[in-house]
N, C-alpha and C. Protein backbone atom coordinates (compact mmCIF):
# COMPACT_ATOMS: atom_id res chain seq x y z
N UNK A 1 157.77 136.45 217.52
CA UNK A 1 157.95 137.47 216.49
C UNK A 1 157.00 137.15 215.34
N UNK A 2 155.85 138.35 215.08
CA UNK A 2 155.38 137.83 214.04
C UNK A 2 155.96 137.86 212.26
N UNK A 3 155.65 136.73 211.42
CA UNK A 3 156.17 136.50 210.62
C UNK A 3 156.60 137.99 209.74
N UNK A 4 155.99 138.45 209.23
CA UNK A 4 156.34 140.33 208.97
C UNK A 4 157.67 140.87 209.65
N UNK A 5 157.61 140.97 210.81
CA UNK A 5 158.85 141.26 211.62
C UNK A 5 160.31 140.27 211.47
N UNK A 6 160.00 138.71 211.37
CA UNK A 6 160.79 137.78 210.87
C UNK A 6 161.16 138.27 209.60
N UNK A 7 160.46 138.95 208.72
CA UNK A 7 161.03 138.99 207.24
C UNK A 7 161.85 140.20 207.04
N UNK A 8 161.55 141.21 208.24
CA UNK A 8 162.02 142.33 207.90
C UNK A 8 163.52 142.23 208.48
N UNK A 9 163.73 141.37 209.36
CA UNK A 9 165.06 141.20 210.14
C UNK A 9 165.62 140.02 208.86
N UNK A 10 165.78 139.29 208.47
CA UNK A 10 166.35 138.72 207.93
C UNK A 10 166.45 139.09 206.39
N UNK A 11 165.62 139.96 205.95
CA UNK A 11 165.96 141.64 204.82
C UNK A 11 167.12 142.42 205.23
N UNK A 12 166.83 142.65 206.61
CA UNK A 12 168.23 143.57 207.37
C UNK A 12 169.28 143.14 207.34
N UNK A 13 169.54 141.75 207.73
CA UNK A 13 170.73 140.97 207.91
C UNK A 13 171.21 140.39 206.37
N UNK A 14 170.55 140.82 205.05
CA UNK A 14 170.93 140.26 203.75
C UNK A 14 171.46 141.31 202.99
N UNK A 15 171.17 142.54 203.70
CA UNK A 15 171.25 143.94 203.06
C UNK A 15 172.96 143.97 202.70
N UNK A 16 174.17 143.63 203.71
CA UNK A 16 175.32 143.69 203.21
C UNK A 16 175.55 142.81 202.10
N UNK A 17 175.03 141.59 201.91
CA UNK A 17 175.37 140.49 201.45
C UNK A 17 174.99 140.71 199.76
N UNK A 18 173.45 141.45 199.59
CA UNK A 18 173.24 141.76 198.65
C UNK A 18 174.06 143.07 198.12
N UNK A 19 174.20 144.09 199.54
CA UNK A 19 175.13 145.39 198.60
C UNK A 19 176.42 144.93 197.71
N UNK A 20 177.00 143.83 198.44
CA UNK A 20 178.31 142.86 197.91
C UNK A 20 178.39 142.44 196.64
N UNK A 21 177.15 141.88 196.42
CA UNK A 21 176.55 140.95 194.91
C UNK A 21 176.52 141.68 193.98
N UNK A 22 175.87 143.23 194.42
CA UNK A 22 175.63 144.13 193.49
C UNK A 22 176.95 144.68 192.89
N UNK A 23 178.27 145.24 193.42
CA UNK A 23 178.95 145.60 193.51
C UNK A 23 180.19 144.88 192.68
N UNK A 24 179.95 143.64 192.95
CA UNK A 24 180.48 142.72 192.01
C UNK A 24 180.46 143.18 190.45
N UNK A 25 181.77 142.34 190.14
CA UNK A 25 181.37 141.92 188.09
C UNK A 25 181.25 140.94 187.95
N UNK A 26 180.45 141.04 186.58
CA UNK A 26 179.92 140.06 185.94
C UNK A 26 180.96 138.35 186.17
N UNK A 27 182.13 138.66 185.76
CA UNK A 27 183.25 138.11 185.77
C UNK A 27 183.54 137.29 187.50
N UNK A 28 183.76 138.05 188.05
CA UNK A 28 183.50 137.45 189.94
C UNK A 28 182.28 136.71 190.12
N UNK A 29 181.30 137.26 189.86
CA UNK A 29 180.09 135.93 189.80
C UNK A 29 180.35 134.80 189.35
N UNK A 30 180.51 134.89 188.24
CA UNK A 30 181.03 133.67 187.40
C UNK A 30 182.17 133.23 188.02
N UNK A 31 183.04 133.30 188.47
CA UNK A 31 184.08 132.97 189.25
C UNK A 31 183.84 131.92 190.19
N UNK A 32 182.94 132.62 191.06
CA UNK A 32 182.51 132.41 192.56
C UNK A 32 181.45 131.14 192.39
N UNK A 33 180.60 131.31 191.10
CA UNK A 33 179.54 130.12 191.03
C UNK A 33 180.70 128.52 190.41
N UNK A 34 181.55 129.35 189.53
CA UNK A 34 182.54 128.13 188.84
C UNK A 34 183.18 127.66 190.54
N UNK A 35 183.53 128.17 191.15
CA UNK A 35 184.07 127.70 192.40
C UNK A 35 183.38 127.15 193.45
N UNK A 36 182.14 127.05 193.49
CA UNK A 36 181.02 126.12 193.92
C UNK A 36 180.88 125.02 193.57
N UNK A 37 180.80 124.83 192.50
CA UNK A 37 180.90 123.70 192.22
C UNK A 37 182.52 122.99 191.78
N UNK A 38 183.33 123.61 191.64
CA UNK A 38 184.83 122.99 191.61
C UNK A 38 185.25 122.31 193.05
N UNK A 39 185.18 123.20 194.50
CA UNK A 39 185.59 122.97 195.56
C UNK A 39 185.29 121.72 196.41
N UNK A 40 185.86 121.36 197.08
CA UNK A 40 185.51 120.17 197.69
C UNK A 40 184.12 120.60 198.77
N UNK A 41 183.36 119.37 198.65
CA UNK A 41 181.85 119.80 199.30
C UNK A 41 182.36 119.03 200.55
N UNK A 42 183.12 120.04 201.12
CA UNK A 42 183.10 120.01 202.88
C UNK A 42 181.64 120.32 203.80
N UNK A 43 181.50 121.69 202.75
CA UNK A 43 180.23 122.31 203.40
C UNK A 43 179.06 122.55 201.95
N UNK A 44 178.40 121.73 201.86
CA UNK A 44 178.12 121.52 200.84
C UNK A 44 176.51 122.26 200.56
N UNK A 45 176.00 122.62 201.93
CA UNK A 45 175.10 123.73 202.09
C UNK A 45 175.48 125.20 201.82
N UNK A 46 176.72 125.32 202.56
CA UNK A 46 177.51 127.33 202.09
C UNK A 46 177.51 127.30 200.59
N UNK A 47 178.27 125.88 199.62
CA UNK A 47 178.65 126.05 198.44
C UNK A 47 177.17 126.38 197.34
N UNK A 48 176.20 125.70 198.29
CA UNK A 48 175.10 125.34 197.25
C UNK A 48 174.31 127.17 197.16
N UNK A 49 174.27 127.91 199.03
CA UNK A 49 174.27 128.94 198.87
C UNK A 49 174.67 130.12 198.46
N UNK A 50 175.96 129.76 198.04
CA UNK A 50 176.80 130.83 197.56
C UNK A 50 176.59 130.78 196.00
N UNK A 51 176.83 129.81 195.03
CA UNK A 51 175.96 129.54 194.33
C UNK A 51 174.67 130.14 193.59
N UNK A 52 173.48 129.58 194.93
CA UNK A 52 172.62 130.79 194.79
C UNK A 52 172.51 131.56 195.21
N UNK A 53 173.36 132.67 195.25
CA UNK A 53 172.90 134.23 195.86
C UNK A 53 173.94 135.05 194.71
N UNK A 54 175.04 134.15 193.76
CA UNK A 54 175.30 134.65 192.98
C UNK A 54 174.32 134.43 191.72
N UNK A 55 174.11 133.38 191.47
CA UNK A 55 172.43 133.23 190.36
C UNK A 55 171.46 134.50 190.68
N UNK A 56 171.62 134.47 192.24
CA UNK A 56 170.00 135.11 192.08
C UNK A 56 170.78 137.11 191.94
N UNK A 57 171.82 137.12 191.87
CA UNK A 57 172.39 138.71 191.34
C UNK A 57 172.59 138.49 190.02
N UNK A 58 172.58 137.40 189.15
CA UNK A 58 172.81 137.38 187.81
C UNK A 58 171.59 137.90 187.44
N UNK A 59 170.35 137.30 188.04
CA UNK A 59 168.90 137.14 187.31
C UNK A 59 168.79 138.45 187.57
N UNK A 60 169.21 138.91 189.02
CA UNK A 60 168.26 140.44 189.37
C UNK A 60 169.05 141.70 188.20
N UNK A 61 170.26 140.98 187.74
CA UNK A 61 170.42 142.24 186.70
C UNK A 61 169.78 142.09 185.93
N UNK A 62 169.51 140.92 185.34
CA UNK A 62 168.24 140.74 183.96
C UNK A 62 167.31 140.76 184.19
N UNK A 63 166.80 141.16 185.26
CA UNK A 63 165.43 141.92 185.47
C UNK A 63 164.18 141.00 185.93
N UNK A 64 165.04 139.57 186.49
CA UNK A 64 163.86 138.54 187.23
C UNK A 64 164.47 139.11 189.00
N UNK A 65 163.19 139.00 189.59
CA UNK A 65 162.74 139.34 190.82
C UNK A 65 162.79 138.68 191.75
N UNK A 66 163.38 137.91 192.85
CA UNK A 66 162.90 137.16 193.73
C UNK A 66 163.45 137.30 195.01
N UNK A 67 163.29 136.76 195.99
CA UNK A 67 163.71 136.98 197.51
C UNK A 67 165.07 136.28 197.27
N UNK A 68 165.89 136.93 198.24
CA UNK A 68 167.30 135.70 198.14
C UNK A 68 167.08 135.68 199.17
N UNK A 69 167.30 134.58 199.46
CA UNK A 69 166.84 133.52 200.53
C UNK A 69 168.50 133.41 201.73
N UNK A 70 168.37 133.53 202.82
CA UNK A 70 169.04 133.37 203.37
C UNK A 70 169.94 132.26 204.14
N UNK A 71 171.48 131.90 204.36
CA UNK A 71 172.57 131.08 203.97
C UNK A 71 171.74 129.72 204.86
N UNK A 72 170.84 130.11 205.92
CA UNK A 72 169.85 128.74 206.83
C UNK A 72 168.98 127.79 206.06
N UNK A 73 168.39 128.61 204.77
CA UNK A 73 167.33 128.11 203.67
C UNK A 73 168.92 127.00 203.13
N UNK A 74 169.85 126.67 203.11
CA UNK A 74 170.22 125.83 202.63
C UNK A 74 171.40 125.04 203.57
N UNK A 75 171.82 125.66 204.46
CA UNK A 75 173.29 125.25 205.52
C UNK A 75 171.93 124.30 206.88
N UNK A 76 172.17 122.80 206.77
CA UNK A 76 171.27 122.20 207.44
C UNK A 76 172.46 122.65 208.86
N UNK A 77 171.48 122.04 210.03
CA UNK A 77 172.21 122.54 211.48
C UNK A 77 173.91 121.55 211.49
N UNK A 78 173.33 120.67 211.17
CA UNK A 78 175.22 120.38 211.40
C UNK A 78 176.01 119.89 211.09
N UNK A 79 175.78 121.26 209.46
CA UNK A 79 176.56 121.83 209.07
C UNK A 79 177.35 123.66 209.56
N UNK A 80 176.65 123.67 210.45
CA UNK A 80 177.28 125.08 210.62
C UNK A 80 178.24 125.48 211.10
N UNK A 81 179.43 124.68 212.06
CA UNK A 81 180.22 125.03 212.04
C UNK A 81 181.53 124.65 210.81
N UNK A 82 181.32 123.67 210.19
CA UNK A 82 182.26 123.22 209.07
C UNK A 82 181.67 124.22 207.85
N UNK A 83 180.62 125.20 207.78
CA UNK A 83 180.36 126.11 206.83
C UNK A 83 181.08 127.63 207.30
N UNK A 84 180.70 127.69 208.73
CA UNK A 84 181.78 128.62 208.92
C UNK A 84 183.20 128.88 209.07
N UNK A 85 184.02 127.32 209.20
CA UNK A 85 185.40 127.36 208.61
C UNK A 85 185.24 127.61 207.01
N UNK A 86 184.34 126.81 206.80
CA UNK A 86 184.57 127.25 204.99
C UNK A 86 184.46 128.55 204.58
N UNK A 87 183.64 129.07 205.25
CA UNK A 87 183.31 130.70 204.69
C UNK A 87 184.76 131.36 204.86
N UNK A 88 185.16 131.51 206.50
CA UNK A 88 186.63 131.77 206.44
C UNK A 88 187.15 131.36 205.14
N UNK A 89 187.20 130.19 205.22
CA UNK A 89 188.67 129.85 204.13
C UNK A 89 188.19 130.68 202.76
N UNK A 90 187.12 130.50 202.43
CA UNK A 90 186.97 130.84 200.92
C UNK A 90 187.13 132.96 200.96
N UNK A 91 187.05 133.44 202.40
CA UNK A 91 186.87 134.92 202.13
C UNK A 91 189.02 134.94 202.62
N UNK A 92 189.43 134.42 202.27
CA UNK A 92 190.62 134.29 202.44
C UNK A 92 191.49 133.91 200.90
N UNK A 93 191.02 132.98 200.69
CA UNK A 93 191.13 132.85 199.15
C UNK A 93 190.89 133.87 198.12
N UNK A 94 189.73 134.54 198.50
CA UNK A 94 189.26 135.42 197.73
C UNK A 94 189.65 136.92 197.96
N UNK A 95 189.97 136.88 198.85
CA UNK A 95 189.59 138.26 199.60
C UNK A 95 190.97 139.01 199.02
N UNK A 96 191.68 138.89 197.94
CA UNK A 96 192.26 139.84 197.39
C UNK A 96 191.69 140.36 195.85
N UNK A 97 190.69 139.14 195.63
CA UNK A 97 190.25 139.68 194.37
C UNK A 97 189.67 141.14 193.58
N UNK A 98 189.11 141.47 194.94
CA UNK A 98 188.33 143.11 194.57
C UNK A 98 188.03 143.58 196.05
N UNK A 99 187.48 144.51 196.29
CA UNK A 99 186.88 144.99 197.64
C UNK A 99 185.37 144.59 197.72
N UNK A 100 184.65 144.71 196.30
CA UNK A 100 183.36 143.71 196.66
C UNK A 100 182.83 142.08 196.98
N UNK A 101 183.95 141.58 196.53
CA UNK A 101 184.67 139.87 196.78
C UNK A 101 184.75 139.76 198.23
N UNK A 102 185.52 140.57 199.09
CA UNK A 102 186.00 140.70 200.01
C UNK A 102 184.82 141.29 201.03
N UNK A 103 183.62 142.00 200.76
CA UNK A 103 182.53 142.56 201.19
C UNK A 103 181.75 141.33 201.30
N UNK A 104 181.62 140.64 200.17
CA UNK A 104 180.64 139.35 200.26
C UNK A 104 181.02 138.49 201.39
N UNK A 105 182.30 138.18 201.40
CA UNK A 105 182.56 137.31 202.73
C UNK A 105 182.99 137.52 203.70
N UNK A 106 183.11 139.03 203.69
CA UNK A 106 183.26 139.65 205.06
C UNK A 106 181.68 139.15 205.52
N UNK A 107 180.51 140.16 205.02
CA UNK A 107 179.69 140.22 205.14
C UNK A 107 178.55 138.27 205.75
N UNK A 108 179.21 137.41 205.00
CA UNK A 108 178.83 136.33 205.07
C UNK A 108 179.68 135.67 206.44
N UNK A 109 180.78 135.89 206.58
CA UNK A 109 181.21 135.54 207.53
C UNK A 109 180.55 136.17 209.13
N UNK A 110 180.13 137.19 208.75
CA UNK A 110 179.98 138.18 210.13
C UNK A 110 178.39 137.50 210.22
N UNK A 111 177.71 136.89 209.34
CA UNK A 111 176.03 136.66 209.41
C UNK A 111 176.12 135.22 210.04
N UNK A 112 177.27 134.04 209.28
CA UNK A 112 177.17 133.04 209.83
C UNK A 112 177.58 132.69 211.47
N UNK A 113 178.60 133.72 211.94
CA UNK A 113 179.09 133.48 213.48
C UNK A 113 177.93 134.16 213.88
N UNK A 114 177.57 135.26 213.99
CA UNK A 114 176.41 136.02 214.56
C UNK A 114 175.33 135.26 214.84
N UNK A 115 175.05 134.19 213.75
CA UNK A 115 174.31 132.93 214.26
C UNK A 115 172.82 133.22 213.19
N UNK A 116 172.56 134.10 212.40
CA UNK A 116 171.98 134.41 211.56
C UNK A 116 171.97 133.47 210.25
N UNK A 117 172.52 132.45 210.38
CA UNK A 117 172.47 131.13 209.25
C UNK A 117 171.56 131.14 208.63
């Protein structure tokens, strides 16, 4: 697959993840990043990504630009199945907070089993 085609599929596969971020408040970001770093670093690659993909929806409302990088750019290989119990647990925890809370880790959960890390 040439690299172009690599970028455009893993654009595709970020598209829920970012509609999620967007959808969010201000307040749930902040939540979600305070809970990254509070939680126990079982999976200490998901936390560091989750993290950043809420940073990088803080910045994109203030008007800095950049790729968000997808949950593999930081979940080393083995970590992936103790990131995908974590994802469970945390879209379980969360998942009454709002319907966009609940989008993010739907969405994250369905990318990490799919194997899209």
């Amino acid at each position: 697959m040439d690299c172009r085609r690599r970028n455009q599929a893993i654009e595709a596969d970020l598209h829920p993840i970012k509609a999620a971020l967007a959808g969010m408040t201000d307040v749930e970001l902040d939540a979600l990043i305070e809970a990254a770093y509070k939680m126990e670093q079982i999976a200490p690659g998901l936390l560091a990504w989750l993290d950043f993909a809420c940073v990088w929806e803080v910045k994109r409302r203030n008007g800095f630009h950049y790729d968000l990088l997808p949950p593999k750019a930081a979940i080393p290989p083995e970590e992936d199945t103790v990131s995908i119990d974590a994802a469970i647990e945390l879209r379980r925890t969360f998942m009454q907070d709002s319907d966009a809370v609940r989008a993010l880790f739907d969405a994250l959960v369905a990318l990490l089993i799919g194997g899209g890390l």
